[in-house]
N, C-alpha and C. Protein backbone atom coordinates (compact mmCIF):
# COMPACT_ATOMS: atom_id res chain seq x y z
N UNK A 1 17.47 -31.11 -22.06
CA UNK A 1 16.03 -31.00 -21.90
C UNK A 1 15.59 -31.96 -20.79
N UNK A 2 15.12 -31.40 -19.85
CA UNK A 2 14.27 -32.28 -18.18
C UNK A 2 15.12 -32.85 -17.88
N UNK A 3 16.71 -32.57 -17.87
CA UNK A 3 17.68 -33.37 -17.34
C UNK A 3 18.51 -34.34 -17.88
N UNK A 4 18.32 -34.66 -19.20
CA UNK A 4 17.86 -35.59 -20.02
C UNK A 4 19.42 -36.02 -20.92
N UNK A 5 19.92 -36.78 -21.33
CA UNK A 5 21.27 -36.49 -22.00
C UNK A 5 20.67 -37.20 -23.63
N UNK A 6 21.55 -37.04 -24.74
CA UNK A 6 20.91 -37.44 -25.71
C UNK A 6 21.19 -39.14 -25.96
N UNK A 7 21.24 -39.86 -25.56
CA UNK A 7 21.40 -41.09 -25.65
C UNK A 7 20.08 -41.83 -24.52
N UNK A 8 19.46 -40.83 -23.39
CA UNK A 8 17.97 -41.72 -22.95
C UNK A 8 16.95 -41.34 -23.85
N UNK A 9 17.20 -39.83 -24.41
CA UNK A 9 16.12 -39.52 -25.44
C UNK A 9 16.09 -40.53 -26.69
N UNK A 10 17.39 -40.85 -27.24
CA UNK A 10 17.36 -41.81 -28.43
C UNK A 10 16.97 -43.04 -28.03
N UNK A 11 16.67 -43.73 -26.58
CA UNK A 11 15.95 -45.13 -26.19
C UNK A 11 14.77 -44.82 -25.78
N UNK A 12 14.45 -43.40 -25.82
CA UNK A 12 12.76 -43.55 -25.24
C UNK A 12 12.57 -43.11 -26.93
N UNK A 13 12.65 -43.03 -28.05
CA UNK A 13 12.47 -42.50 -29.58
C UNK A 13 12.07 -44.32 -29.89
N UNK A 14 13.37 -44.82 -29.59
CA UNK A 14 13.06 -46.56 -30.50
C UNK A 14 11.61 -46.75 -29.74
N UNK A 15 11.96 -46.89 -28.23
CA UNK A 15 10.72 -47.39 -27.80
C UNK A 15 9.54 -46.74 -28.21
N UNK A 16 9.42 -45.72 -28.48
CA UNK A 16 8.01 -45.02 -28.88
C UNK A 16 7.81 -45.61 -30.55
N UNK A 17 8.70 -45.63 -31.56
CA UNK A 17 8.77 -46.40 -32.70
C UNK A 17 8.22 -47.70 -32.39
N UNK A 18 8.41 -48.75 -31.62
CA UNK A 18 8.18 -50.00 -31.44
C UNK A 18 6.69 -49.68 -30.94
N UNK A 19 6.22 -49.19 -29.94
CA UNK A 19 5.01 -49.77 -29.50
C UNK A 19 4.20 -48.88 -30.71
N UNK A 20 4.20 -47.42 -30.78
CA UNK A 20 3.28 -46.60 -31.56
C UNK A 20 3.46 -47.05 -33.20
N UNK A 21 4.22 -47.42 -33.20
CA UNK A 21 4.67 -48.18 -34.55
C UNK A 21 5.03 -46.69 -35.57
N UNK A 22 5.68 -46.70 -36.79
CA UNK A 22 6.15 -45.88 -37.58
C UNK A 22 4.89 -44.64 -38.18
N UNK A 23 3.65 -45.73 -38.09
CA UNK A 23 2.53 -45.08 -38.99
C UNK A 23 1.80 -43.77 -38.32
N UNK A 24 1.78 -44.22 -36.72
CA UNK A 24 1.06 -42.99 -36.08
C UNK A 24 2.26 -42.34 -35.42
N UNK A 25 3.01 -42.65 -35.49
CA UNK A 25 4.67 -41.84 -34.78
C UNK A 25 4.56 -40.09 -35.04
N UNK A 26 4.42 -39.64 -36.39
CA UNK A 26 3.88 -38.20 -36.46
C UNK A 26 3.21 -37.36 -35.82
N UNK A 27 2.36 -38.40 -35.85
CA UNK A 27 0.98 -37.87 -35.59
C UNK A 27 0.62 -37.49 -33.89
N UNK A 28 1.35 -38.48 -33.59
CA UNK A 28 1.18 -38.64 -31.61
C UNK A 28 2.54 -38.18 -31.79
N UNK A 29 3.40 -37.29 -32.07
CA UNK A 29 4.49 -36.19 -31.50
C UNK A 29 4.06 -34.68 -31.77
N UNK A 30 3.29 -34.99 -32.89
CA UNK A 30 2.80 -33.53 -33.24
C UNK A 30 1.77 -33.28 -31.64
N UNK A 31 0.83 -34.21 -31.32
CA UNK A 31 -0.35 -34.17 -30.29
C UNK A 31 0.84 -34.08 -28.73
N UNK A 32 1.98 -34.78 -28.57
CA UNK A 32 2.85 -34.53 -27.84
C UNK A 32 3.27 -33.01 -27.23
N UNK A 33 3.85 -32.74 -28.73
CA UNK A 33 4.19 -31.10 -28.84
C UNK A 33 3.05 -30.48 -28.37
N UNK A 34 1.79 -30.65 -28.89
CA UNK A 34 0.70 -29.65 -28.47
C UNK A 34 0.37 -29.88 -27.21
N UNK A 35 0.44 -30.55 -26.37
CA UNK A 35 0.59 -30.76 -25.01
C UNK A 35 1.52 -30.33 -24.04
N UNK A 36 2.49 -30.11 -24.40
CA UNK A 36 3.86 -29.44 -23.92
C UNK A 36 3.71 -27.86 -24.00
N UNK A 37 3.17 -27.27 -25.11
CA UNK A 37 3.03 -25.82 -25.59
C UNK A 37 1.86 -25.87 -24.34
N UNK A 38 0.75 -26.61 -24.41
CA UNK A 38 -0.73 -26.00 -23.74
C UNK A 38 -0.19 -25.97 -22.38
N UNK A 39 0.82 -26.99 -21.53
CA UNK A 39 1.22 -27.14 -20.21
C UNK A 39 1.90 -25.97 -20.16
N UNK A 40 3.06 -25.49 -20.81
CA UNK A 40 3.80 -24.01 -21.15
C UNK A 40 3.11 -22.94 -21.19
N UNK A 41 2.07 -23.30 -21.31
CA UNK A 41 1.19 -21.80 -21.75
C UNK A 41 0.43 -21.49 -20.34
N UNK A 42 -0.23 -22.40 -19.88
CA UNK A 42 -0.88 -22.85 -18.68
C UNK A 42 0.15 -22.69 -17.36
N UNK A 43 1.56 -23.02 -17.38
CA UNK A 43 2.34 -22.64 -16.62
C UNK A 43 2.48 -21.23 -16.24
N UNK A 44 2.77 -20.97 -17.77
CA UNK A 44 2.86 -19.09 -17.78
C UNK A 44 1.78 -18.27 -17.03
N UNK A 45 0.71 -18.83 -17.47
CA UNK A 45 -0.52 -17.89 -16.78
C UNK A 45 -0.63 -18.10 -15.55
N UNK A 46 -0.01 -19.14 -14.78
CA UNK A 46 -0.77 -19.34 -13.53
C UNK A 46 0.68 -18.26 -12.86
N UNK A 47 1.45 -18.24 -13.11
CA UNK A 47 2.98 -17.55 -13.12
C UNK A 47 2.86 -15.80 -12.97
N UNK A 48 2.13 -15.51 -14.41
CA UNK A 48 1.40 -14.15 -14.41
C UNK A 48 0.95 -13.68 -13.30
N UNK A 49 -0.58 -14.86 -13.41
CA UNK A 49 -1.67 -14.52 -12.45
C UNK A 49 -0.78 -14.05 -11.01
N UNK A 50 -0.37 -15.27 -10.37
CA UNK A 50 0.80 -14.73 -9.09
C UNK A 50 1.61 -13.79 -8.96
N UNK A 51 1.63 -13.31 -9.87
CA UNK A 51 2.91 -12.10 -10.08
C UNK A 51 1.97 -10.45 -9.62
N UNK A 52 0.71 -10.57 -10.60
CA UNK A 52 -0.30 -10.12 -10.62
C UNK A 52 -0.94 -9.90 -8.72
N UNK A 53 -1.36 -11.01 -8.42
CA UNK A 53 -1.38 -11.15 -7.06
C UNK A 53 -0.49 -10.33 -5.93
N UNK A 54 0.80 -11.00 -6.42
CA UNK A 54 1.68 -10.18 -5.19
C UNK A 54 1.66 -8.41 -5.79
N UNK A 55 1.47 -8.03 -6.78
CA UNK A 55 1.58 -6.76 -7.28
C UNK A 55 0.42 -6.10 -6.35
N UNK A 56 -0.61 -6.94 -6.48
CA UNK A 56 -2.26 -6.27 -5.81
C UNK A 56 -1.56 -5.90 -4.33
N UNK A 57 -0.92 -7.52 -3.69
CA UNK A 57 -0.96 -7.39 -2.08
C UNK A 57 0.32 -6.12 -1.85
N UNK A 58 1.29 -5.49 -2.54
CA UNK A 58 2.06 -4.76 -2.57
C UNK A 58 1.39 -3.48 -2.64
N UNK A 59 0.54 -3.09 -3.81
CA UNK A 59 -0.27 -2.42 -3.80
C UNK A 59 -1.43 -1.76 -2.46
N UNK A 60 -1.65 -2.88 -2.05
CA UNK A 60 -2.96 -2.58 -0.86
C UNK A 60 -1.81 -2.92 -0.16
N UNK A 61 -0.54 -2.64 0.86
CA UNK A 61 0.23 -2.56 1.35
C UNK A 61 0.42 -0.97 1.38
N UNK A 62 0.53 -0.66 0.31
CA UNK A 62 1.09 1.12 -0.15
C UNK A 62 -0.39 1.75 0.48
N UNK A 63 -1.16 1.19 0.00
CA UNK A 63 -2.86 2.23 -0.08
C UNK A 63 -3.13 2.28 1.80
N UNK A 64 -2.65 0.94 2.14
CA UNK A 64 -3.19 1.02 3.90
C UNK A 64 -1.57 1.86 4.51
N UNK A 65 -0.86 1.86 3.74
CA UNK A 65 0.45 3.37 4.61
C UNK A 65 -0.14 4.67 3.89
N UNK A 66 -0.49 4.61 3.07
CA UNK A 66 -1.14 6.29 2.82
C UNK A 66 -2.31 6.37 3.72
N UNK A 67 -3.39 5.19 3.83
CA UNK A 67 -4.27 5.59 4.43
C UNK A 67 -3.83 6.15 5.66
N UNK A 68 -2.90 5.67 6.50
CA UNK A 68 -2.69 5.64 7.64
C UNK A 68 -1.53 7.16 7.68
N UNK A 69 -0.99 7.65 6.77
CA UNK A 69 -0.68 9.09 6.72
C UNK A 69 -1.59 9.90 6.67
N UNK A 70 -2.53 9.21 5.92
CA UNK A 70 -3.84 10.92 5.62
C UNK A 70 -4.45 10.79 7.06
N UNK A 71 -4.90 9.61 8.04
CA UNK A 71 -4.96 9.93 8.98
C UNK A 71 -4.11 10.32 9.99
N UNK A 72 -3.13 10.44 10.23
CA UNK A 72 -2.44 11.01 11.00
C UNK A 72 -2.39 12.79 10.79
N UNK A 73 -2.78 13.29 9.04
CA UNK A 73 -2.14 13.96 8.94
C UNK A 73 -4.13 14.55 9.17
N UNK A 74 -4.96 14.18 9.24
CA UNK A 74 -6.35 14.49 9.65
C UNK A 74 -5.98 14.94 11.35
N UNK A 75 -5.81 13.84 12.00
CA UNK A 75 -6.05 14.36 12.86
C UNK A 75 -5.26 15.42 13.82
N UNK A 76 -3.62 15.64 12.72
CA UNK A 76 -3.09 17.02 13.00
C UNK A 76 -3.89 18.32 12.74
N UNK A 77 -4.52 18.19 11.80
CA UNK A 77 -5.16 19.29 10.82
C UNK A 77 -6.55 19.46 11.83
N UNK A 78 -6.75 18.40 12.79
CA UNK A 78 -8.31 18.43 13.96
C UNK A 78 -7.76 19.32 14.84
N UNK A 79 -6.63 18.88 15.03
CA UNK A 79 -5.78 19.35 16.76
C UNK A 79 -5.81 21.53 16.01
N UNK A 80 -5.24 21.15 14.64
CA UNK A 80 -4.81 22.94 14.46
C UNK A 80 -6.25 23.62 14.21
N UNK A 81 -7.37 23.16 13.95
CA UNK A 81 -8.40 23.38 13.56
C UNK A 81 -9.32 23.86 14.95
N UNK A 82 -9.01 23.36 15.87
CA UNK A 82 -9.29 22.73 17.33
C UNK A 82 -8.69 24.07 18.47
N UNK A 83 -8.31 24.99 17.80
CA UNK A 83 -7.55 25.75 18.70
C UNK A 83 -8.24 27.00 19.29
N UNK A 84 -9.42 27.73 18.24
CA UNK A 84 -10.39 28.18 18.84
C UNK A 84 -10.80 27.41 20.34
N UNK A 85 -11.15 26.29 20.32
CA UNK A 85 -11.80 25.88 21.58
C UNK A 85 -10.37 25.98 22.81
N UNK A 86 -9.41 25.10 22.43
CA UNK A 86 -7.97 25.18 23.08
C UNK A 86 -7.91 27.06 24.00
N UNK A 87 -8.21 27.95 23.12
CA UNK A 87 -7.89 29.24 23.29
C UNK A 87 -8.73 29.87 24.22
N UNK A 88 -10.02 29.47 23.93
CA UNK A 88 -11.40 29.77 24.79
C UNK A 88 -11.33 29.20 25.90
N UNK A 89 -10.91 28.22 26.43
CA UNK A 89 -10.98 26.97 27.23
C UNK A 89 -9.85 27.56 28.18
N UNK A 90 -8.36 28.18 27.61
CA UNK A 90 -7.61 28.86 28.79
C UNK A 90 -7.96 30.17 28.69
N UNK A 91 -8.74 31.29 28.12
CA UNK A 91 -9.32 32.30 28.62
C UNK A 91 -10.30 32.20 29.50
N UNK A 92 -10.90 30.93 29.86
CA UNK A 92 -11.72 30.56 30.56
C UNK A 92 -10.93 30.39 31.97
N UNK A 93 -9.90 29.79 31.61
CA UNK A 93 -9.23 29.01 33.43
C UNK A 93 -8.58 30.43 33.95
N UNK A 94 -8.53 31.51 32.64
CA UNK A 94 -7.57 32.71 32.89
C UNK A 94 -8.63 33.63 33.43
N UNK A 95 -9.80 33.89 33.02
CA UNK A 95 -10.63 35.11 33.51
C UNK A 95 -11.75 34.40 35.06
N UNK A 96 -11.95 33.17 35.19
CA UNK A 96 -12.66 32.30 36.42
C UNK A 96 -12.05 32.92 37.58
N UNK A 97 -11.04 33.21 38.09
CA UNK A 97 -10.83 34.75 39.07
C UNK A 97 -11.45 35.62 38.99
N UNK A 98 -11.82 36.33 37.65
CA UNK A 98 -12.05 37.45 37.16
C UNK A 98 -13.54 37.54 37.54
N UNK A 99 -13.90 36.26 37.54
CA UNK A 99 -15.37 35.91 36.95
C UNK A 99 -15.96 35.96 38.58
N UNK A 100 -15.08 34.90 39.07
CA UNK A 100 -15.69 34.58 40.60
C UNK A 100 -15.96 36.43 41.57
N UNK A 101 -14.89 37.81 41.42
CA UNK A 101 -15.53 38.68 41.80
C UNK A 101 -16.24 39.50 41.11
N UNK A 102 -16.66 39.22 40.03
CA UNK A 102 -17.73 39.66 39.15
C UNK A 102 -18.96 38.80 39.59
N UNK A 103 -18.86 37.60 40.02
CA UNK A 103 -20.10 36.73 40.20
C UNK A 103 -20.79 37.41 41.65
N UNK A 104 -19.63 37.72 42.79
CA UNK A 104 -19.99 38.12 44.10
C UNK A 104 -20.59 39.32 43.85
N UNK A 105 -20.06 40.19 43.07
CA UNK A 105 -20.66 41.99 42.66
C UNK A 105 -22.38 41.37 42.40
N UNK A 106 -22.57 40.42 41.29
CA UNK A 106 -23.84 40.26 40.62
C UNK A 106 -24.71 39.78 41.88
N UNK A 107 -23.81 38.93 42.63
CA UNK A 107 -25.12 37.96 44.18
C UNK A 107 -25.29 39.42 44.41
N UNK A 108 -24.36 40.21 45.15
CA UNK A 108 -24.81 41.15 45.72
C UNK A 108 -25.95 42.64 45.37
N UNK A 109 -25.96 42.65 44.07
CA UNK A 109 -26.92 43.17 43.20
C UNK A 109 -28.34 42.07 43.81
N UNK A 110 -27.98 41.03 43.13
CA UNK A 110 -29.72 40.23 43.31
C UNK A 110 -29.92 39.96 44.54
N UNK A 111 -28.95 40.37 45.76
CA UNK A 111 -30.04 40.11 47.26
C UNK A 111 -30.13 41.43 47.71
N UNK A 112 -30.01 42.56 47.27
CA UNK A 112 -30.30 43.97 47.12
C UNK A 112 -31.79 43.94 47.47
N UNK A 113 -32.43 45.02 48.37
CA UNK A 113 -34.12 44.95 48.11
C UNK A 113 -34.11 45.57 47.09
N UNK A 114 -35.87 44.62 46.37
CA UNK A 114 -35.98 45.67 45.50
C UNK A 114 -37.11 46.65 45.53
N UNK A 115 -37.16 47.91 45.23
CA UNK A 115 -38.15 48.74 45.35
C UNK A 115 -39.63 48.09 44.95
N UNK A 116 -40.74 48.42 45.73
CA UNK A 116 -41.84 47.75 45.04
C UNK A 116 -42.94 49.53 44.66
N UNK A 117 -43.12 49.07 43.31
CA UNK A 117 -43.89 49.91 42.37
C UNK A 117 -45.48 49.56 42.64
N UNK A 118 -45.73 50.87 42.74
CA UNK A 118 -47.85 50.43 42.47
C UNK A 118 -48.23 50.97 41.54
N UNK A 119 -48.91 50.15 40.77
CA UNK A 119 -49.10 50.00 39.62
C UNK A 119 -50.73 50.46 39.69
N UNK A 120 -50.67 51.82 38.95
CA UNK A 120 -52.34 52.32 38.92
C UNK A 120 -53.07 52.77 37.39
N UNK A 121 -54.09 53.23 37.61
CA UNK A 121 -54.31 53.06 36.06
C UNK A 121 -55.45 54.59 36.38
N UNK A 122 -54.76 55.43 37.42
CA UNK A 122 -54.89 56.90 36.85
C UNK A 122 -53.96 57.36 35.79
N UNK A 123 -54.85 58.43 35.31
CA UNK A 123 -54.04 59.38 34.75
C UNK A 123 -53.19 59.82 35.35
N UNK A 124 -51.79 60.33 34.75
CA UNK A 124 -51.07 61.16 35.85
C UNK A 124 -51.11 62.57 35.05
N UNK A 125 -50.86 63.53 36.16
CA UNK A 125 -51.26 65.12 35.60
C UNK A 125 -49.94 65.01 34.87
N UNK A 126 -50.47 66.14 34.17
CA UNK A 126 -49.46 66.46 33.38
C UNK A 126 -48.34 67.74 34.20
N UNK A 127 -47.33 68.22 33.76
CA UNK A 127 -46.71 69.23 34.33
C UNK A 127 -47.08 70.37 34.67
N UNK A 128 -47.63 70.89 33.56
CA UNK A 128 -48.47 72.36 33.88
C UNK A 128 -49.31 72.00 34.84
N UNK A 129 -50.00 71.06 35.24
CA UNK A 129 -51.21 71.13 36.44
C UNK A 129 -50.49 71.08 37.60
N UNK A 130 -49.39 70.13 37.24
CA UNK A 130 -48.60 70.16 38.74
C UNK A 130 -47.88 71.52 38.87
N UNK A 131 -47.54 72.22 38.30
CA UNK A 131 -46.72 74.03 38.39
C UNK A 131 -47.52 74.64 38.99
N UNK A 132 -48.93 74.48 38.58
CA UNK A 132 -50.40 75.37 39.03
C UNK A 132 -50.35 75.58 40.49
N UNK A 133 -50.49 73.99 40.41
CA UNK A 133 -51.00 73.78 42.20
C UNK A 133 -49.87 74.13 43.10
């Protein structure tokens, strides 16, 4: 016990007999013992508690690598999600030929003259009057 062989324990026993004397000798080993158990007990928990601790930091170790899978695996699931635009975006670089002599057809439509209408607010005959005449 603490290193201890049984012949220093039997000189620290007399000496505790001599000064505490025979009468309270019980009494202050029993209060001894209960001091030893409360330090034991108090050891244990702080022992727990740490054990406890590294369990948490192990824990939030695991939770920040999953986090960091679900994002990776987010922003695969953006990229496959993402492919409408991807698809549109090279039908775009693919038909912009297509587009540029379709664009020249349309200039050439809008610098076309355009007919100008007069706008009147006769009646117009009807057919039979125009057959008549």
């Amino acid at each position: 016990m603490f290193g201890m062989g049984f012949t220093e324990i039997l000189i620290i026993a007399v000496i505790a007999i001599l000064f505490i004397g025979p009468d309270k000798l019980p009494s202050t080993m029993i209060d001894i013992a209960k001091f030893f158990r409360s330090a034991k007990n108090a050891i244990g928990n702080v022992k727990d508690t740490l054990e406890e601790e590294m369990n948490v930091s192990d824990i939030k170790k695991e939770a920040l690598a999953y986090k960091a899978q679900l994002e990776d695996a987010q922003s695969e699931l953006s990229k496959v999600t993402d492919i409408k635009g991807h698809v549109s975006a090279q039908l775009n670089s693919m038909t912009d030929p297509l587009l540029d002599d379709d664009q020249d057809d349309i200039a050439s439509i809008n610098t076309a003259p355009k007919e100008v209408q007069e706008v009147t607010f006769k009646k117009k005959k009807k057919e039979e009057e125009i057959k008549d005449v």
